[in-house]
C-alpha atoms as a PDB file:
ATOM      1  CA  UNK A   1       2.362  23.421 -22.513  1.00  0.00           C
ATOM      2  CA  UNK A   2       3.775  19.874 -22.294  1.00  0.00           C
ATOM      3  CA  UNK A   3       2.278  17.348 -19.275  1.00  0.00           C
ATOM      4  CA  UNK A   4       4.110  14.306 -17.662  1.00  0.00           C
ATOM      5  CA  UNK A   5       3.670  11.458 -15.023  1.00  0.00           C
ATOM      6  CA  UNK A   6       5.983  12.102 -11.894  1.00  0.00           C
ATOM      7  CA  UNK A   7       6.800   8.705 -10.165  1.00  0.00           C
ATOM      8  CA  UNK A   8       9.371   9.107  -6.964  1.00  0.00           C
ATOM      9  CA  UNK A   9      10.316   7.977  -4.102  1.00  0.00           C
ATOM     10  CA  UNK A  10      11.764  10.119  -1.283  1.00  0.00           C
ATOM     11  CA  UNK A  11      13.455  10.289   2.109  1.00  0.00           C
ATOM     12  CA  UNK A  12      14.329  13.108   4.667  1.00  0.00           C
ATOM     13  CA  UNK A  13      17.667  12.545   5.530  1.00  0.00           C
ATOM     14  CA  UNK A  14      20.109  14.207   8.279  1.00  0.00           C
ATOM     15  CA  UNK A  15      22.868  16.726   7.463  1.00  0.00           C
ATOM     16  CA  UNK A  16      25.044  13.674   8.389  1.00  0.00           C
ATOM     17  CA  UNK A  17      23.303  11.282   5.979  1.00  0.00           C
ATOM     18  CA  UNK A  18      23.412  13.874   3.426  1.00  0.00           C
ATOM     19  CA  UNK A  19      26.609  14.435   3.541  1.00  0.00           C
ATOM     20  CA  UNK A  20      27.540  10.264   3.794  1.00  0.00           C
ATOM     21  CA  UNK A  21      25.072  10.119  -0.045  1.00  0.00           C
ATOM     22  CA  UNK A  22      27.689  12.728  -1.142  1.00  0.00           C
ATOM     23  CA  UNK A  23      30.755  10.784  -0.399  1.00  0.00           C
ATOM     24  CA  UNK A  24      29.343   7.299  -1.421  1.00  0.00           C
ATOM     25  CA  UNK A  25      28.483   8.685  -4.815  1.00  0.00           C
ATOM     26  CA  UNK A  26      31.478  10.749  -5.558  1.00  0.00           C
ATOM     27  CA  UNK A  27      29.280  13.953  -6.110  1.00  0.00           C
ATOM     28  CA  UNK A  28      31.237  16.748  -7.327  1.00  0.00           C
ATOM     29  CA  UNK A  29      30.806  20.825  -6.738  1.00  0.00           C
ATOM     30  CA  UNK A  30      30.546  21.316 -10.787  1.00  0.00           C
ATOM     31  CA  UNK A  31      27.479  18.572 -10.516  1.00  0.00           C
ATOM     32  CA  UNK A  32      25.300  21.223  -8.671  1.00  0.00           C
ATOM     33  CA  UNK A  33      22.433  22.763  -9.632  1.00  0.00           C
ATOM     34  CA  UNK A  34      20.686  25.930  -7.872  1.00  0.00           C
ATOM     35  CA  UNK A  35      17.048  26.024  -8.527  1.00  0.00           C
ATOM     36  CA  UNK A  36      14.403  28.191  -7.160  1.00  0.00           C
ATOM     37  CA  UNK A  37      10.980  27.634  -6.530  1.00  0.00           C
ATOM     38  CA  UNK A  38       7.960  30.574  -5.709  1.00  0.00           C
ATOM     39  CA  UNK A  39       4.468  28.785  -4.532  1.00  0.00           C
ATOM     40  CA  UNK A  40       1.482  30.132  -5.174  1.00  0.00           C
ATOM     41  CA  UNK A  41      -2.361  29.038  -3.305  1.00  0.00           C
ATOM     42  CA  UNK A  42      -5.473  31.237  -2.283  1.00  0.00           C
ATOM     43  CA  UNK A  43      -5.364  32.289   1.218  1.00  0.00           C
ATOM     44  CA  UNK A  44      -7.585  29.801   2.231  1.00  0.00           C
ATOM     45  CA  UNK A  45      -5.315  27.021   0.801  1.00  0.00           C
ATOM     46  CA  UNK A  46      -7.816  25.085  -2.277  1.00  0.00           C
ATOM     47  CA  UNK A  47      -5.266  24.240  -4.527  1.00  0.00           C
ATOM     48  CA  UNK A  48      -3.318  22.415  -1.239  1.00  0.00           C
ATOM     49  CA  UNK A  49      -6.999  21.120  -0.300  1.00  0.00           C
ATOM     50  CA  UNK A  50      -7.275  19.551  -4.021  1.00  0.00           C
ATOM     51  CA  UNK A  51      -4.193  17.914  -3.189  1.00  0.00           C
ATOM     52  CA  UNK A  52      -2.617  20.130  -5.768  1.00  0.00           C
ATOM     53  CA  UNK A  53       0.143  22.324  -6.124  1.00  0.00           C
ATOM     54  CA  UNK A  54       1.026  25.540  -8.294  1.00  0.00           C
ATOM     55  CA  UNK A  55       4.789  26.784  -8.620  1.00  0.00           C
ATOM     56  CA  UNK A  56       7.213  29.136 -10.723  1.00  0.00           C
ATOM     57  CA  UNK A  57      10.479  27.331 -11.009  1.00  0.00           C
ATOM     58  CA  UNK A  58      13.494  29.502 -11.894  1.00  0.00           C
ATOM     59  CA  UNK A  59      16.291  27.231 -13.124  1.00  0.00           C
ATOM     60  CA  UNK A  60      19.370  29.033 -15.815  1.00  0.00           C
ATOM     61  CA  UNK A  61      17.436  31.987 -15.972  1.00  0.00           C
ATOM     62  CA  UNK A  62      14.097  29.897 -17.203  1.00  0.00           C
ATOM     63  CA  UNK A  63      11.215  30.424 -16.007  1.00  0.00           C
ATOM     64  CA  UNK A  64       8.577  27.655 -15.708  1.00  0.00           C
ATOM     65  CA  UNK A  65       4.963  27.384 -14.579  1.00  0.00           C
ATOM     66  CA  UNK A  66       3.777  23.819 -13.300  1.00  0.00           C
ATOM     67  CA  UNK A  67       0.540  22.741 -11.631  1.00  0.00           C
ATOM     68  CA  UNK A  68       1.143  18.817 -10.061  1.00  0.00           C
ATOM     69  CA  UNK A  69      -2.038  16.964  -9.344  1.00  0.00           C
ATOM     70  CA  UNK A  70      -2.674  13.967  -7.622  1.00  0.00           C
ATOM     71  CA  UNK A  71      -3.305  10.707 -10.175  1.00  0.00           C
ATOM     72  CA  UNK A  72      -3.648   7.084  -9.476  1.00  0.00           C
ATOM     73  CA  UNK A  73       0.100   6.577  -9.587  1.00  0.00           C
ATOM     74  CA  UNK A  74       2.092   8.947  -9.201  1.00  0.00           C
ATOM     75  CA  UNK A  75       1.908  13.034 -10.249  1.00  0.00           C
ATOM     76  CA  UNK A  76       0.954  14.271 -13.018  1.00  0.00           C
ATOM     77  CA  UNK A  77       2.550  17.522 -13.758  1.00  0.00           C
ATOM     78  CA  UNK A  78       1.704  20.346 -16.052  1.00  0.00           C
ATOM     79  CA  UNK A  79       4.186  22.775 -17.698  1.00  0.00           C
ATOM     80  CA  UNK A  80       3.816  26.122 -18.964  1.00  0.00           C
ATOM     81  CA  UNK A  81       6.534  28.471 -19.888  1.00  0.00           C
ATOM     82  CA  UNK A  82       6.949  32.066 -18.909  1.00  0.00           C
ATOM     83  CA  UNK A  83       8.464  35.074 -19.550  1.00  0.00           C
ATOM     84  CA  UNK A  84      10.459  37.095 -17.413  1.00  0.00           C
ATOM     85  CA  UNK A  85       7.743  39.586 -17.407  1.00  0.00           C
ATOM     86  CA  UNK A  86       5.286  37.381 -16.976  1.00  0.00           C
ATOM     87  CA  UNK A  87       7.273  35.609 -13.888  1.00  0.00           C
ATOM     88  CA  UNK A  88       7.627  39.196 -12.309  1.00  0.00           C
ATOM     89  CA  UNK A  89       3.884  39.827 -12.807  1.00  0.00           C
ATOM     90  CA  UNK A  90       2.826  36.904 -10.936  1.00  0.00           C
ATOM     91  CA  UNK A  91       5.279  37.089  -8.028  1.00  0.00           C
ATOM     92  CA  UNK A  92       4.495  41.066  -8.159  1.00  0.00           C
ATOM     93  CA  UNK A  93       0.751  40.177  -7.127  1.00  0.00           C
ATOM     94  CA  UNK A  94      -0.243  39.965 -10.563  1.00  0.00           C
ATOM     95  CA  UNK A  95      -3.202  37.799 -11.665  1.00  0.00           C
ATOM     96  CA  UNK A  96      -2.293  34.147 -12.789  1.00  0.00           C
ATOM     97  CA  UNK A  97      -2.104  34.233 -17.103  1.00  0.00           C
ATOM     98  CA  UNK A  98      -4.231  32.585 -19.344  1.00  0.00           C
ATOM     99  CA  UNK A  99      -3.731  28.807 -20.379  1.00  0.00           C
ATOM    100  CA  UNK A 100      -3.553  25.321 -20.056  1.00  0.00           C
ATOM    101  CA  UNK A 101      -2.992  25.383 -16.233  1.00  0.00           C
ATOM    102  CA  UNK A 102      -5.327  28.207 -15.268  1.00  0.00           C
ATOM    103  CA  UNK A 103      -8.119  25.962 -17.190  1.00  0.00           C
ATOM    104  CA  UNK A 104      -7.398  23.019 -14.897  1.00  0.00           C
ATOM    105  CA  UNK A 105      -7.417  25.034 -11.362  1.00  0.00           C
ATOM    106  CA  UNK A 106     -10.699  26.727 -12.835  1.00  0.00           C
ATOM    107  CA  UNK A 107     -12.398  23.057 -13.340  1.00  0.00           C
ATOM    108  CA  UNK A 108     -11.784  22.564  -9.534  1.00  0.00           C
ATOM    109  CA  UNK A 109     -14.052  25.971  -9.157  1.00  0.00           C
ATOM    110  CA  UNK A 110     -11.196  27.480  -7.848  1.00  0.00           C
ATOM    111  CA  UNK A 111     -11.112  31.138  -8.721  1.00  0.00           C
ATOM    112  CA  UNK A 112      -7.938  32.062  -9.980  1.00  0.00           C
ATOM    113  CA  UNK A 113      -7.870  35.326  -9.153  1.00  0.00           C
ATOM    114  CA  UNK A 114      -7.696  34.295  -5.807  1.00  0.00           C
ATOM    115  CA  UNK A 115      -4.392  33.033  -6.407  1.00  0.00           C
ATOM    116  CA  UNK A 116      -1.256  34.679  -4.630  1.00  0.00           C
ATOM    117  CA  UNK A 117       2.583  34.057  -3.931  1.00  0.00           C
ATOM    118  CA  UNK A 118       3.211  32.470  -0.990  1.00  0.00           C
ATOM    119  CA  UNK A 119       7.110  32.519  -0.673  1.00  0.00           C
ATOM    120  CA  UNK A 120      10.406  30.837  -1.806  1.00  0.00           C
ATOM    121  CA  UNK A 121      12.177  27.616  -1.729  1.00  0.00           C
ATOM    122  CA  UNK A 122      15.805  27.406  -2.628  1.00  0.00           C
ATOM    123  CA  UNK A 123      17.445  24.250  -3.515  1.00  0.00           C
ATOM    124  CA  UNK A 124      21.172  22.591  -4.230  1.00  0.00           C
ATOM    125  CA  UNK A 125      20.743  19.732  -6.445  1.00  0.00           C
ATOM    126  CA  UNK A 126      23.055  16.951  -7.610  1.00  0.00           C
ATOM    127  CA  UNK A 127      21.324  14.374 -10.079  1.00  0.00           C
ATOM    128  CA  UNK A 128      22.241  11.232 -11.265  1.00  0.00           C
ATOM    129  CA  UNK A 129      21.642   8.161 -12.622  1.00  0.00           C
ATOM    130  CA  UNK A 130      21.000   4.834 -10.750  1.00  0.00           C
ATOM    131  CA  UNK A 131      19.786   1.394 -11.436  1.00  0.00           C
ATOM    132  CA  UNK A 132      18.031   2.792 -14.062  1.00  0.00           C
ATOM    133  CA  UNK A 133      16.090   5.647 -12.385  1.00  0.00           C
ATOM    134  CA  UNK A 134      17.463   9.370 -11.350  1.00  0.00           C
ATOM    135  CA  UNK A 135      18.878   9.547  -7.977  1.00  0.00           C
ATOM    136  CA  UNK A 136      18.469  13.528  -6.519  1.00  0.00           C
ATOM    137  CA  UNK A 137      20.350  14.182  -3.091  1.00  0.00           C
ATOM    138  CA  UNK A 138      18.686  18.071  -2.328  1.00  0.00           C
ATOM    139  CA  UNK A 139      19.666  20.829   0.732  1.00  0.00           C
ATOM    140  CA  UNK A 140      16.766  22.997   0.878  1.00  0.00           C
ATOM    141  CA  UNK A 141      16.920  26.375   2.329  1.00  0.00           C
ATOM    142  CA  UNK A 142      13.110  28.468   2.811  1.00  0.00           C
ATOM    143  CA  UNK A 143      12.040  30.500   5.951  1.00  0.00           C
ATOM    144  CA  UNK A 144      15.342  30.793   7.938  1.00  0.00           C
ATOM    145  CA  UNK A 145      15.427  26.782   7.305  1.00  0.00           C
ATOM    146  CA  UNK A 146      16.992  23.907   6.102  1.00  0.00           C
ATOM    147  CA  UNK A 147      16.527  20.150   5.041  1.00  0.00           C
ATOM    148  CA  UNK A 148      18.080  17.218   3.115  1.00  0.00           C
ATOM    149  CA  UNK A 149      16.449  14.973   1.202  1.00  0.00           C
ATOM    150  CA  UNK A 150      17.090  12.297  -1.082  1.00  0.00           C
ATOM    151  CA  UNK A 151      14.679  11.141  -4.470  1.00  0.00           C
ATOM    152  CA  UNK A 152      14.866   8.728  -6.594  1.00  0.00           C
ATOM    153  CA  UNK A 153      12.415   9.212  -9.909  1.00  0.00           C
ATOM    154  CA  UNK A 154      11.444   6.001 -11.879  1.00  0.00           C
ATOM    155  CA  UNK A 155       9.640   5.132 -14.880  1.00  0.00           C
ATOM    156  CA  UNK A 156       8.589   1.603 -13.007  1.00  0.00           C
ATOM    157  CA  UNK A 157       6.903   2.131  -9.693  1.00  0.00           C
ATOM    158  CA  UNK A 158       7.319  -1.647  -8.377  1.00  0.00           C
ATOM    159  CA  UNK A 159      10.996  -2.028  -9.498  1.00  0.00           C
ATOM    160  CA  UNK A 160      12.261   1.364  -8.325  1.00  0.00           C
ATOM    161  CA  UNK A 161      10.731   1.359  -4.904  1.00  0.00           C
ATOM    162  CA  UNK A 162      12.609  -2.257  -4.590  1.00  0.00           C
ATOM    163  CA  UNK A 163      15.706  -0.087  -5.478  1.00  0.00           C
ATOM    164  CA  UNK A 164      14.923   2.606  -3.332  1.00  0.00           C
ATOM    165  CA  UNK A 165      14.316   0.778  -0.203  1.00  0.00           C
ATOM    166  CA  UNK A 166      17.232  -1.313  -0.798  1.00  0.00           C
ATOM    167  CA  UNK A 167      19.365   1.711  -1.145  1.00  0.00           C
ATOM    168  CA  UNK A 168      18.124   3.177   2.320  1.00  0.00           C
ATOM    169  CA  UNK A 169      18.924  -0.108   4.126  1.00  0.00           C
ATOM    170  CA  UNK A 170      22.244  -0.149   2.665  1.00  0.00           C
ATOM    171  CA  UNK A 171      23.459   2.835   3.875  1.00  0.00           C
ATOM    172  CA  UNK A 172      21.511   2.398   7.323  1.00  0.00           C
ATOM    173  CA  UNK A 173      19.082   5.315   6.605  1.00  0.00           C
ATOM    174  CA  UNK A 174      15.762   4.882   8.172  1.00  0.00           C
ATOM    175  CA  UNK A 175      12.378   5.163   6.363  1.00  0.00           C
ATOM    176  CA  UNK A 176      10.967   8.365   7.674  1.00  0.00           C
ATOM    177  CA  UNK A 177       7.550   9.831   6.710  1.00  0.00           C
ATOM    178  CA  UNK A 178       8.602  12.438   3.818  1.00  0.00           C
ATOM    179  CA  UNK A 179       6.286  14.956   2.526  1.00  0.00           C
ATOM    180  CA  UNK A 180       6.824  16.906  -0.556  1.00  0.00           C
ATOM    181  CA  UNK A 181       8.686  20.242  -0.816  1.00  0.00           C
ATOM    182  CA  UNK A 182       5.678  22.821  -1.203  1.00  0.00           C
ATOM    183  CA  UNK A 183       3.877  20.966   1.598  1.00  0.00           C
ATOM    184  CA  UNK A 184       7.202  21.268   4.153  1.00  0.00           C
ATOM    185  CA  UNK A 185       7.033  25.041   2.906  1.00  0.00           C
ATOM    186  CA  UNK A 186       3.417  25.375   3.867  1.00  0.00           C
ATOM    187  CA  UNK A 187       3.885  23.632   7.439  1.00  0.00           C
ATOM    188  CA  UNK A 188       6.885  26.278   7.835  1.00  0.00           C
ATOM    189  CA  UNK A 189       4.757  28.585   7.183  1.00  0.00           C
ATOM    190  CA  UNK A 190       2.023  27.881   9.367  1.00  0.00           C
ATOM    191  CA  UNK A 191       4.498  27.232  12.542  1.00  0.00           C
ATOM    192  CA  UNK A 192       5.656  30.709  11.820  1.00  0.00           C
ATOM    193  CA  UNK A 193       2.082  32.052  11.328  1.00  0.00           C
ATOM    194  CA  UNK A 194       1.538  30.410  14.815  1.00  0.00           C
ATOM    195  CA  UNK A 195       4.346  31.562  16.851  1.00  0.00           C
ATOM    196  CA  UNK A 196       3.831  35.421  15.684  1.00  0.00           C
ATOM    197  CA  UNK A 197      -0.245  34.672  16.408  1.00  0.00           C
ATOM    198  CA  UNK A 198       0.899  33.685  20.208  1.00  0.00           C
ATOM    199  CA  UNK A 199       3.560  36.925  20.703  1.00  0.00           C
ATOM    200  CA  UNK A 200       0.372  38.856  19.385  1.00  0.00           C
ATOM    201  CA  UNK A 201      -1.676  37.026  22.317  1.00  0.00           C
ATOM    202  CA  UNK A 202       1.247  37.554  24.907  1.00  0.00           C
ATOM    203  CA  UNK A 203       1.528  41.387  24.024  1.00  0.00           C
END
């Protein structure tokens, strides 16, 4: 189990915009990455109402556990690492293993057998450094959708959102109200939820 402090900034951007990043910064195919994420709540949503957030990422064939929860500045993340088996059991409808991170969720009297998988997020990531911070430029592909976004991940919160913004008005990208990936999956999934509630109704 290992824990860290997330600090980032980050940006929805157009296809266009995306694709401007790309050229700007020389990105190459080989500089890739394919990652996939699996979310996990209760059906009524506590971890999300906690402000929390429970993923599996899959990234070279590793398979990682990690619980993010809202802190002062910034996220504070928690890592646990699986086995294959014990990925499959949890996306399978298995119960959520033992540890560090079923311990926290449990504090929030959250029962963790409550827990289920929600769905996939599939992203294309190119990472690099920038005024000394990582600069991310991710297409996202979950529920017959796409976005782009661009983050930039700091160690100093003051200095890199100086960078940050200064990047955006360089490039004539405009500040636009970005929320993070599980919580774009979620609204996806509630718009769908929606629009099969209302063919219900018209039927």
């Amino acid at each position: 189990m290992t824990q860290e402090l997330e600090i980032e900034f980050k940006n929805m951007i157009t296809e266009v915009e995306y694709k401007q990043l790309l050229s700007i910064f020389s990105v190459l195919d080989e500089q890739f990455v394919l990652q996939e994420n699996f979310y996990f709540d209760t059906p009524h949503f506590s971890l999300k109402q906690q402000g929390m957030a429970l993923r599996i990422r899959e990234k070279h064939g590793t398979y990682t556990l990690t619980l993010k929860q809202p802190v002062e500045r910034g996220l504070l993340e928690t890592h646990q690492l699986l086995t294959v088996e014990q990925a499959n059991t949890l996306l399978s409808g298995g119960k959520l293993i033992p540890g560090q991170i079923a311990d926290i969720i449990g504090k929030f009297s959250i029962q963790t057998d409550e827990i289920e998988y929600f769905g996939s997020l599939k992203t294309r990531r190119a990472e690099f450094e920038y005024k000394n911070g990582l600069l991310v430029l991710d297409e996202s592909s979950y529920l017959n959708f796409t976005d782009y976004e661009v983050e930039y991940e700091v160690t100093d919160e003051k200095i890199g959102q100086v960078y940050f913004h200064e990047l955006l008005q360089a490039y004539k990208i405009p500040i636009r109200k970005t929320e993070n990936k599980i919580r774009r999956f979620y609204n996806r999934k509630r718009q769908i939820t929606l629009g099969e509630m209302k063919d219900e109704y018209r039927l």
